[in-house]
N, C-alpha and C. Protein backbone atom coordinates (compact mmCIF):
# COMPACT_ATOMS: atom_id res chain seq x y z
N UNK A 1 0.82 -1.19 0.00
CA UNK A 1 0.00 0.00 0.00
C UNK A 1 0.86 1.26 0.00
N UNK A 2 2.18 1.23 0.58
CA UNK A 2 3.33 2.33 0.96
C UNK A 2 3.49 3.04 -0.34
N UNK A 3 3.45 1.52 -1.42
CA UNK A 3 4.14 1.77 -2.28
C UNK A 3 3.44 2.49 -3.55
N UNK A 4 2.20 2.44 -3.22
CA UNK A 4 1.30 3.05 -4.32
C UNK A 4 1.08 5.11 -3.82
N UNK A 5 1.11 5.04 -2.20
CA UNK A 5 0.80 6.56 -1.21
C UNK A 5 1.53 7.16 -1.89
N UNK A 6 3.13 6.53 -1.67
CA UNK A 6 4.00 7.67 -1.81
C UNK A 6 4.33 8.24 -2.95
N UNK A 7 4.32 7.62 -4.02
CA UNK A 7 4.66 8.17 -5.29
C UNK A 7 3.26 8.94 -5.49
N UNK A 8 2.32 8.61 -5.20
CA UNK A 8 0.82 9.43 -5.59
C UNK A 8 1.03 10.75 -5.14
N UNK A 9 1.52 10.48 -3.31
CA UNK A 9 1.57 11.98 -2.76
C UNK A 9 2.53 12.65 -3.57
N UNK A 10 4.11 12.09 -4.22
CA UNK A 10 4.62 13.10 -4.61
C UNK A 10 4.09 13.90 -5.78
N UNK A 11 3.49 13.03 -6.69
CA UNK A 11 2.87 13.85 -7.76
C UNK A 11 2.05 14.55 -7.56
N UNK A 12 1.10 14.57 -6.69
CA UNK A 12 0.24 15.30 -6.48
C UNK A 12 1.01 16.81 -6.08
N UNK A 13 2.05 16.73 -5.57
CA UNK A 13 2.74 17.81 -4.51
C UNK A 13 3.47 18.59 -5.81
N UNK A 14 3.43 18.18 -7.05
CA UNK A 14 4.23 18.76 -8.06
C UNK A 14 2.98 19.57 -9.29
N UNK A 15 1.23 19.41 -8.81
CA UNK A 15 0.63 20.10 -9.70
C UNK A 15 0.54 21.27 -9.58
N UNK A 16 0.72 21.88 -8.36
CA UNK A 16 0.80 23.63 -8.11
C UNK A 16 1.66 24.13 -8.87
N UNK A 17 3.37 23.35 -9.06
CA UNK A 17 4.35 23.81 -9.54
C UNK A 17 4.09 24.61 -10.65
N UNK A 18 5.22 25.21 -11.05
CA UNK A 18 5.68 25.93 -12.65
C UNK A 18 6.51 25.03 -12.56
N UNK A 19 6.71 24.59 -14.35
CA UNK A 19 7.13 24.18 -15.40
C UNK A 19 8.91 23.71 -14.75
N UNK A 20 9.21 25.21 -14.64
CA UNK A 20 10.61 25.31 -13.91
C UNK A 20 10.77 24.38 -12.54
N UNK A 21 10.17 24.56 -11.87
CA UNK A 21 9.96 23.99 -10.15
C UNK A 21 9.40 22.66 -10.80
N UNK A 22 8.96 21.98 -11.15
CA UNK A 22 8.51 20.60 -11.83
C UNK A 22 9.97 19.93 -12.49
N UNK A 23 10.44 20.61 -13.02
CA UNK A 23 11.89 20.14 -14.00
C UNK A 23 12.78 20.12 -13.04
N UNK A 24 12.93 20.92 -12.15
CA UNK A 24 14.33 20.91 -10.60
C UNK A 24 13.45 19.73 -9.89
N UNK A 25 12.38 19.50 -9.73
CA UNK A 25 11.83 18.77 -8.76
C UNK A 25 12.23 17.13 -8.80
N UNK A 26 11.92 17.17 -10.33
CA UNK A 26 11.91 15.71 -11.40
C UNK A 26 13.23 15.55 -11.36
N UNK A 27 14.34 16.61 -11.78
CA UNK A 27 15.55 16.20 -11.83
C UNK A 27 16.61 16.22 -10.66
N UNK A 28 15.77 16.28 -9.70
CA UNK A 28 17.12 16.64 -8.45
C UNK A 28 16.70 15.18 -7.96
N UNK A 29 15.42 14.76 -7.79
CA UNK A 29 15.29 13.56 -7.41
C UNK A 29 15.41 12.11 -8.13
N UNK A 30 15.43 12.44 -9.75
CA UNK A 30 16.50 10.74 -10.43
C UNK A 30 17.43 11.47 -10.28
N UNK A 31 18.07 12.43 -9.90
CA UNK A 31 19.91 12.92 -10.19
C UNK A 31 20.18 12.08 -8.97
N UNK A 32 19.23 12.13 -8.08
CA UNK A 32 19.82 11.54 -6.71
C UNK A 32 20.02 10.00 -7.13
N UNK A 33 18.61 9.23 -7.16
CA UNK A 33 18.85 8.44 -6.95
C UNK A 33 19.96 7.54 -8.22
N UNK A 34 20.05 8.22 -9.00
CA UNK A 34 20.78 7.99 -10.33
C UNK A 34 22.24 7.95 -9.54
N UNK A 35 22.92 9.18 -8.28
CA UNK A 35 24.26 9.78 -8.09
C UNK A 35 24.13 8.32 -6.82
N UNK A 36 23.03 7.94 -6.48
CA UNK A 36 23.07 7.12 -5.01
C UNK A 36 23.82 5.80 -5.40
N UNK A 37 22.75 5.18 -7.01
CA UNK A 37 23.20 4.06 -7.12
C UNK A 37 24.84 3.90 -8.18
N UNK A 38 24.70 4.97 -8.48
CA UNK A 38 26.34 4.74 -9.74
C UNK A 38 27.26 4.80 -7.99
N UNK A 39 27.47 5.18 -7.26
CA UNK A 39 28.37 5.52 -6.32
C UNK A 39 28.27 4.63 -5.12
N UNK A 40 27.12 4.24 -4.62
CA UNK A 40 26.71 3.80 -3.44
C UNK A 40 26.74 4.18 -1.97
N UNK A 41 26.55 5.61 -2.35
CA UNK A 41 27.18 6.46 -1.29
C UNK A 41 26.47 7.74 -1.15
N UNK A 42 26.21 8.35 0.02
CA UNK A 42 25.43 9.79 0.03
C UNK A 42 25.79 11.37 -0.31
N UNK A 43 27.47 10.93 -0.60
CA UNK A 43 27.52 12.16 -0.86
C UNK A 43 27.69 12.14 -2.90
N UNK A 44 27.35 11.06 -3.47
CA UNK A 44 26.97 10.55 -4.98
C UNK A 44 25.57 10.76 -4.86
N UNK A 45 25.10 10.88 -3.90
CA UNK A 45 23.34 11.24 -4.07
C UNK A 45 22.95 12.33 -4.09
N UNK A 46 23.80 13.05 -3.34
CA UNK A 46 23.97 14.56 -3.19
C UNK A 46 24.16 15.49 -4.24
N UNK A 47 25.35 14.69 -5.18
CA UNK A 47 25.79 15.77 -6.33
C UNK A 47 24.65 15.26 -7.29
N UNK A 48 23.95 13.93 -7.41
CA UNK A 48 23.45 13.69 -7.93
C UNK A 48 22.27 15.17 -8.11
N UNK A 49 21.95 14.95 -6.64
CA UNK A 49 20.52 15.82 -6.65
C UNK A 49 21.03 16.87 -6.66
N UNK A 50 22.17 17.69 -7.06
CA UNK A 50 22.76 18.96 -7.33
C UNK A 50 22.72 18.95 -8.50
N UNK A 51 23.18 18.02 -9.11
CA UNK A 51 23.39 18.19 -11.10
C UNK A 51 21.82 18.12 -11.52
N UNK A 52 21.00 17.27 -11.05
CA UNK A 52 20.00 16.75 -11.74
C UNK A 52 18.90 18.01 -11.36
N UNK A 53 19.01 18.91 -10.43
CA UNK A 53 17.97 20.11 -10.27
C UNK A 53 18.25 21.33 -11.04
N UNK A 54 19.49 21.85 -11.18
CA UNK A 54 20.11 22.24 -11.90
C UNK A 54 19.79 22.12 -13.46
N UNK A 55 20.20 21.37 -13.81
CA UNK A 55 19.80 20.48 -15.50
C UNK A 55 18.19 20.38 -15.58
N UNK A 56 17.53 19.68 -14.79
CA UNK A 56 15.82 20.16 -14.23
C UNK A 56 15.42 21.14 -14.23
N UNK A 57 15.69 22.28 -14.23
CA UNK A 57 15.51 23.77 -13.79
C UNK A 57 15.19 24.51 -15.58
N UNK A 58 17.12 23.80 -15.57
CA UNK A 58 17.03 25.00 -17.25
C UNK A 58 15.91 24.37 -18.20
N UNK A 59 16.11 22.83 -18.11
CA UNK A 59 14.94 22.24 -19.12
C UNK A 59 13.81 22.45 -19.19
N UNK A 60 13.18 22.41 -17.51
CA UNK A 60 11.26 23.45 -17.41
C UNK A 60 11.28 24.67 -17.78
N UNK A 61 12.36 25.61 -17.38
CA UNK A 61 12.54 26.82 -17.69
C UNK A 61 11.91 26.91 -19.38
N UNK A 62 13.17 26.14 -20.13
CA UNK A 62 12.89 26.22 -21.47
C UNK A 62 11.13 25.70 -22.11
N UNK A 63 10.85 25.05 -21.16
CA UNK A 63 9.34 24.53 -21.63
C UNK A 63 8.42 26.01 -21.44
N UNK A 64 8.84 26.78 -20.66
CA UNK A 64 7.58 27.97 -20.50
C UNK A 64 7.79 28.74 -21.29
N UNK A 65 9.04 28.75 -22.41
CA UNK A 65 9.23 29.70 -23.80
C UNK A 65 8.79 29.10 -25.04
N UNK A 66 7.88 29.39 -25.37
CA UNK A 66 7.33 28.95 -26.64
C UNK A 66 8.22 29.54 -27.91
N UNK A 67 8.79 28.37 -28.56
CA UNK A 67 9.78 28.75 -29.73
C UNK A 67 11.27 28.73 -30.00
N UNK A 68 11.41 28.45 -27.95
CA UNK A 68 12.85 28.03 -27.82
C UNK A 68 13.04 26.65 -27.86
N UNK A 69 14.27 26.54 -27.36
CA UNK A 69 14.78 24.94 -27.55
C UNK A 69 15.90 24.69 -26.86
N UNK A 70 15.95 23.61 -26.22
CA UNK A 70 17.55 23.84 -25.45
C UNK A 70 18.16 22.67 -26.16
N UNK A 71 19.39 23.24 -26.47
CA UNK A 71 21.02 22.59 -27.26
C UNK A 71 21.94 22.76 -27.00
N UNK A 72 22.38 21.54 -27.55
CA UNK A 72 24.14 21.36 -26.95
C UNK A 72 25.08 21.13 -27.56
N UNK A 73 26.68 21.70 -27.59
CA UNK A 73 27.59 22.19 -28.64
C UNK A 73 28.57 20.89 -28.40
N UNK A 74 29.16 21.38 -29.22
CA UNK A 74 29.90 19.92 -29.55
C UNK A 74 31.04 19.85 -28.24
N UNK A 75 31.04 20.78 -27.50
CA UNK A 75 32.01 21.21 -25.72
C UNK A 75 31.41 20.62 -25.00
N UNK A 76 29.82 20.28 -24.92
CA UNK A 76 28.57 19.98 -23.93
C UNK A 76 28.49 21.14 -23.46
N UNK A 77 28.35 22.50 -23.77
CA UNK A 77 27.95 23.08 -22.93
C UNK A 77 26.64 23.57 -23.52
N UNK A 78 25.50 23.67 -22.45
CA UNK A 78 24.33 23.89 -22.91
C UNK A 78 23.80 25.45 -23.19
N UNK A 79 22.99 25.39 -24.46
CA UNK A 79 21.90 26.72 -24.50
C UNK A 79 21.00 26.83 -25.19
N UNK A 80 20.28 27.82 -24.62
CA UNK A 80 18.90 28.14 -25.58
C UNK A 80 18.30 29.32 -26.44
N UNK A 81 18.10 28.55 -27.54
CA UNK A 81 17.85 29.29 -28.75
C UNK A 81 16.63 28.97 -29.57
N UNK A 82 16.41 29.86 -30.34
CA UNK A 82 15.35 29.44 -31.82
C UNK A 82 15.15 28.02 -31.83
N UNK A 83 13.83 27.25 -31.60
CA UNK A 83 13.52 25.98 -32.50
C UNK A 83 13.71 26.29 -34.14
C-alpha cells in the first residue's frame, strides 16, 4: 500500500508547480537516486541531486518559452535558442 501513497503523494505535490519547479523537482530527485546508485554512497546522491535540479531547472525553464529549444555544442555546454 506504501508503495502506491508515496509516489501518488509526490505527484500530487508537483501540480501547483511551474514548469521550472517541476523540471528541478523531477531532476534533483532521479539525479539523486541515479548519483546514489552509480556511487553507493550519500555524498553521490547529493551531487546527484545537485546536477539533476540544476539540469531540471534550465529544461522546465525552457518549456515555458514557446519557440525556444535547449542545445548542446559539440564542448557539452548547454543553451537556448530558436527551434
Amino acid at each position: 500500500m506504501h508503495k502506491i501513497i508515496i509516489p501518488l503523494l509526490a505527484a500530487l505535490s508537483l501540480t501547483a508547480c511551474s514548469s521550472t519547479e517541476r523540471g528541478a523537482g523531477i531532476g534533483a530527485a532521479s539525479g539523486a537516486v541515479i548519483g546514489g546508485v552509480a556511487t553507493g554512497n550519500v555524498r553521490g546522491a547529493a551531487v546527484g541531486a545537485a546536477v539533476g535540479g540544476v539540469s531540471g531547472a534550465l529544461i522546465g525553464n525552457v518549456a515555458d518559452q514557446p519557440g525556444r529549444c535547449y542545445y548542446r555544442d559539440r564542448n557539452g555546454n548547454r543553451y537556448v535558442d530558436r527551434c
